[in-house]
Protein backbone atom coordinates (compact mmCIF):
# COMPACT_ATOMS: atom_id res chain seq x y z
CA UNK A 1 -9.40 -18.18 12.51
CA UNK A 2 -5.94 -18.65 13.94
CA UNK A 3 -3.77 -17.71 11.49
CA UNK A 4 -1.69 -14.68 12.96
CA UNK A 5 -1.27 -11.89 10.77
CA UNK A 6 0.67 -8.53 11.65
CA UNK A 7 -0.71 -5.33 10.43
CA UNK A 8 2.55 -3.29 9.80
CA UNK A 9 1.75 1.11 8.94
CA UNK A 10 2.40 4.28 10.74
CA UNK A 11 -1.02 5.74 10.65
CA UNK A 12 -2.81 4.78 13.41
CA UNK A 13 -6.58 4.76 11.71
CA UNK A 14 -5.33 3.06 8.87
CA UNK A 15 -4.34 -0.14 11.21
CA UNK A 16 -7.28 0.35 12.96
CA UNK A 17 -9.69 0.26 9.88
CA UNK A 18 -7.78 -2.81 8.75
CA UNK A 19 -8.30 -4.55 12.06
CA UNK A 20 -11.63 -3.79 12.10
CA UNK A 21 -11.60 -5.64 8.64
CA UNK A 22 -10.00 -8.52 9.56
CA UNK A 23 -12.16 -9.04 12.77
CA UNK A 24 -15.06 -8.82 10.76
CA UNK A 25 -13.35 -11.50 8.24
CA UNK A 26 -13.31 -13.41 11.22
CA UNK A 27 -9.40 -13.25 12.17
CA UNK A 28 -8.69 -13.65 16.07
CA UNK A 29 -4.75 -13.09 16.08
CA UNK A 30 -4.12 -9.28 14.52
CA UNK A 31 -1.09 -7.77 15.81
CA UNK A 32 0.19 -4.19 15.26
CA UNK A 33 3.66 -2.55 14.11
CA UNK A 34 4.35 0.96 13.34
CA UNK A 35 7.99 1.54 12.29
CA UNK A 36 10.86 -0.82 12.02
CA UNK A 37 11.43 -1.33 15.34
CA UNK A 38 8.16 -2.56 16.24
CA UNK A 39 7.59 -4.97 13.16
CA UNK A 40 10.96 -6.28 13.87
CA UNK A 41 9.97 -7.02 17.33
CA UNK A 42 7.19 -8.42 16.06
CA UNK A 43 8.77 -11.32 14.03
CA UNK A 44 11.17 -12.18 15.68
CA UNK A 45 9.14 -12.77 19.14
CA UNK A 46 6.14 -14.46 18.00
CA UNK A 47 6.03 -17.78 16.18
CA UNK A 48 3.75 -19.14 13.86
CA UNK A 49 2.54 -15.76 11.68
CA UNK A 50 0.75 -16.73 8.63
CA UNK A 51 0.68 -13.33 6.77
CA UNK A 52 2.18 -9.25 6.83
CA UNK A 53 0.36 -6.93 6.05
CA UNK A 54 2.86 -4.10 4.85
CA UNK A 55 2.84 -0.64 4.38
CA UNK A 56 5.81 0.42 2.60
CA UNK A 57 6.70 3.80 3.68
CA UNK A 58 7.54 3.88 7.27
CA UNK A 59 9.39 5.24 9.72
CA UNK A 60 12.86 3.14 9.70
CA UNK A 61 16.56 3.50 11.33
CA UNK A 62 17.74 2.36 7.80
CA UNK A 63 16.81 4.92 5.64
CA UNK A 64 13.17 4.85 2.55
CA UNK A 65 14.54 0.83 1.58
CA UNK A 66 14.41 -0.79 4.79
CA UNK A 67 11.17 -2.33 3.96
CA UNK A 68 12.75 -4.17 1.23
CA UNK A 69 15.80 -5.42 3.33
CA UNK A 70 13.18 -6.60 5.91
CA UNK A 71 11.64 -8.64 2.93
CA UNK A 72 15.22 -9.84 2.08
CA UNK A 73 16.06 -10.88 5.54
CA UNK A 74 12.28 -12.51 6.49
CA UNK A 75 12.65 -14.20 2.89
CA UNK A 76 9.96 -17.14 4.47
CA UNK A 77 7.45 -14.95 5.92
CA UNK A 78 4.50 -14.37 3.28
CA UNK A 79 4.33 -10.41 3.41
CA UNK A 80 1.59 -8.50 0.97
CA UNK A 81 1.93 -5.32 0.36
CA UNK A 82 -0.29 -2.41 1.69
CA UNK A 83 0.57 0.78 -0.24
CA UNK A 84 -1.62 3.43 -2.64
CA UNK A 85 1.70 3.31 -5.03
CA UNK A 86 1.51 2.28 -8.58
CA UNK A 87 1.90 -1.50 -8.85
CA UNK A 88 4.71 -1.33 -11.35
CA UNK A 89 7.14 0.47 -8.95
CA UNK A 90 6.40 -1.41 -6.22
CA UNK A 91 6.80 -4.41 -8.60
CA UNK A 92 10.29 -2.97 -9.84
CA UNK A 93 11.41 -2.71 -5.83
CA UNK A 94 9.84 -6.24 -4.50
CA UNK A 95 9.72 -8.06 -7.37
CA UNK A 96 13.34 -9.85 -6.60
CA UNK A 97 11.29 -10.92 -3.00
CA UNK A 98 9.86 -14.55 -3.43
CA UNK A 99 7.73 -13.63 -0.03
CA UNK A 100 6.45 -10.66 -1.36
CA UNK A 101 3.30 -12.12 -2.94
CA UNK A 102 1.97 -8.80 -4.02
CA UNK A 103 -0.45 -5.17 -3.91
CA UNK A 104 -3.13 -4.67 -2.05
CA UNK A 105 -4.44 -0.88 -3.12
CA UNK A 106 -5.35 1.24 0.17
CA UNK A 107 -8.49 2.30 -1.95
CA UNK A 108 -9.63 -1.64 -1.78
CA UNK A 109 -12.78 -2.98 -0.44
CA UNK A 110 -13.62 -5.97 2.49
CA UNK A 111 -14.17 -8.52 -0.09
CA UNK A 112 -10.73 -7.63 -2.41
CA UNK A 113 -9.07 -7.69 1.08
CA UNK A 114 -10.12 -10.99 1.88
CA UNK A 115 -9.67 -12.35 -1.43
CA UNK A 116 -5.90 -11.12 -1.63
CA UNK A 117 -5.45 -12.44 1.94
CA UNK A 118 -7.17 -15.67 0.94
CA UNK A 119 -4.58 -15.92 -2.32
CA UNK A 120 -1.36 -14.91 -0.05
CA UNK A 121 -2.59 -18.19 2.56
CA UNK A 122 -2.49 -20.21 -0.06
CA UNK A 123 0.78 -18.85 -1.41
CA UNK A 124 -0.36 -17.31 -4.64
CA UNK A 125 1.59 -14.34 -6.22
CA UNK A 126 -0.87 -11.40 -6.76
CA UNK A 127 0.90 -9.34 -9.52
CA UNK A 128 -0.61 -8.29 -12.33
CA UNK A 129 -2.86 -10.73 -14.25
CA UNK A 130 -4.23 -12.09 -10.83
CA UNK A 131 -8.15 -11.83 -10.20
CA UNK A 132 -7.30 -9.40 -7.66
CA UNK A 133 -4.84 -6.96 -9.52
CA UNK A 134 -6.61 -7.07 -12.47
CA UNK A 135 -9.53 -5.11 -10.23
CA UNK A 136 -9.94 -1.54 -11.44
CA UNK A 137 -10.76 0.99 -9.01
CA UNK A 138 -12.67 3.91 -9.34
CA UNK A 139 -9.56 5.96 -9.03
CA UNK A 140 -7.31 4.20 -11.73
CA UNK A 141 -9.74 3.09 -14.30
CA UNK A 142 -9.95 6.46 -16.15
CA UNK A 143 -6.84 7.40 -17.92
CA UNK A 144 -4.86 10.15 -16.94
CA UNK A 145 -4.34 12.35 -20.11
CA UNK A 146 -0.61 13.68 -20.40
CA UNK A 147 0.56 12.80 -16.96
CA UNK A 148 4.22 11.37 -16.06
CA UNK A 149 4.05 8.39 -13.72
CA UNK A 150 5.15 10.59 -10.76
CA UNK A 151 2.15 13.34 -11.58
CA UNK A 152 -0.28 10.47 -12.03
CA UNK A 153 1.23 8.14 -8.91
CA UNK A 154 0.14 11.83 -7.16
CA UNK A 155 -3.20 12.20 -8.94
CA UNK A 156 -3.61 8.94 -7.72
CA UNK A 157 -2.77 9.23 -3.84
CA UNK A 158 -4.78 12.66 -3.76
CA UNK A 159 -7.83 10.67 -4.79
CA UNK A 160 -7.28 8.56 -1.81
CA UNK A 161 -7.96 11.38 -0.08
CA UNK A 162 -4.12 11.58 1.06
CA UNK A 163 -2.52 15.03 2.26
CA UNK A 164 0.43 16.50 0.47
CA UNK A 165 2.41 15.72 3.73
CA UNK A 166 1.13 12.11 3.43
CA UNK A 167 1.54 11.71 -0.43
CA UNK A 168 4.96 13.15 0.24
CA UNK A 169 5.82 10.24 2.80
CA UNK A 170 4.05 7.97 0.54
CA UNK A 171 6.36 8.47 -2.98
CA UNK A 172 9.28 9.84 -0.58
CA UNK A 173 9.53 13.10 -1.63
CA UNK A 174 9.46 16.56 -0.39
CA UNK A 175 5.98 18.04 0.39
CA UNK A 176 7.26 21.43 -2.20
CA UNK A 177 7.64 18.47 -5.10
CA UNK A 178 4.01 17.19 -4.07
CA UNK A 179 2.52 20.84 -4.59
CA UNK A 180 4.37 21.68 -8.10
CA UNK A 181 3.37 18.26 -9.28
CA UNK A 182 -0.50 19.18 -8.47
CA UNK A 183 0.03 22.63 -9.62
CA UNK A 184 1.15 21.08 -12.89
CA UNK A 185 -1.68 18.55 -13.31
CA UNK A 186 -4.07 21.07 -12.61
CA UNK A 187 -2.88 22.88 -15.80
CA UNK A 188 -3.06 19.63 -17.57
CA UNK A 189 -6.61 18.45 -16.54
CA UNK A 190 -8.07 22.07 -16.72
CA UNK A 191 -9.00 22.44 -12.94
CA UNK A 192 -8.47 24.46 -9.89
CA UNK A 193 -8.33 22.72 -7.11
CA UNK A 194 -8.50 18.79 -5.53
CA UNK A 195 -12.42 18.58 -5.66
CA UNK A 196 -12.09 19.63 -9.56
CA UNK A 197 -9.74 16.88 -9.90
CA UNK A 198 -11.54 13.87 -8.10
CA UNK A 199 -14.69 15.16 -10.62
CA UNK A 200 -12.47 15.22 -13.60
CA UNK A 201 -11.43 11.35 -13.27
CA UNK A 202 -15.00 10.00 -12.69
């Protein structure tokens, strides 16, 4: 295909996984960004890109938000976003974005990534009550008992397989906050440790 589509995150396997995807979706044109300045770059040199691919949490010159004000500013490029964050504060953040045509979960499979992809082409929002949205995952469709939405946006992240230092980066807070929310929902759930928990929500 030669739709170009830019693969914007910091971690290097993740954008390699995700090329590896889209090759195998049969996508020619992938390009790579890693922070700001790269994505930036990215836009504003080549013409023509059909879709981003963005992570938001990366490294930026203007401060946690810039991803948002580089939605604001590229309000005609079709950007999806790439993110293990609950939906509904992602939603509360981009949801002013036109472009921003929705989540796709970093715990999502070939065929929900080319469905969302195929949906953003075409210019459909993927919010909630979209077929891919309304997709559980193995990691959200068991309740989480008496959790707050930070402990269970955590819960959530550690599933994922995510370090503390990552999950930090991830809900942009400190790596200390991380631990005392785990060492909390271990009281909660009843378990010890992070292979306890992954059990516990199956």
């Amino acid at each position: 295909m030669d739709i170009k589509i830019v693969v914007a995150d910091d971690h290097p396997l993740i954008r390699l996984g995700l090329t590896a995807q889209l090759t195998q979706l049969g996508y020619r044109h992938i390009f790579e960004a890693w922070d700001q300045v790269s994505l930036q770059k990215a836009v504003t040199t080549m013409s023509g890109i059909g879709l981003v691919l963005l992570d938001v949490v990366m490294p930026g010159l203007d401060g946690p938000n810039w991803t948002v004000l580089f939605c604001e500013q590229h309000s005609a490029l079709p950007v999806l976003l790439f993110s293990g964050l609950m939906e509904g504060e992602l939603r509360a953040r981009f949801g002013h974005c036109s472009n921003v045509l929705g989540l796709v979960s970093k715990s999502r499979g070939t065929n929900e990534l080319s469905t969302a992809i195929d949906l953003a082409l075409a210019g459909q929002t993927q919010w909630t009550g979209s077929a891919v949205a309304t997709q559980p995952t193995p990691q959200t469709a068991t309740p989480l008992p008496k959790l707050t939405p930070k402990q269970a946006a955590v819960v959530h992240l550690v599933c994922l397989g995510l370090t503390n230092r990552e999950i930090g980066l991830e809900l942009e807070m400190q790596e200390g906050t991380v631990k005392n929310h785990l060492k909390d929902v271990f009281v909660r759930l009843g378990v010890t440790n992070r292979t306890q928990l992954a059990l516990r929500l199956r």
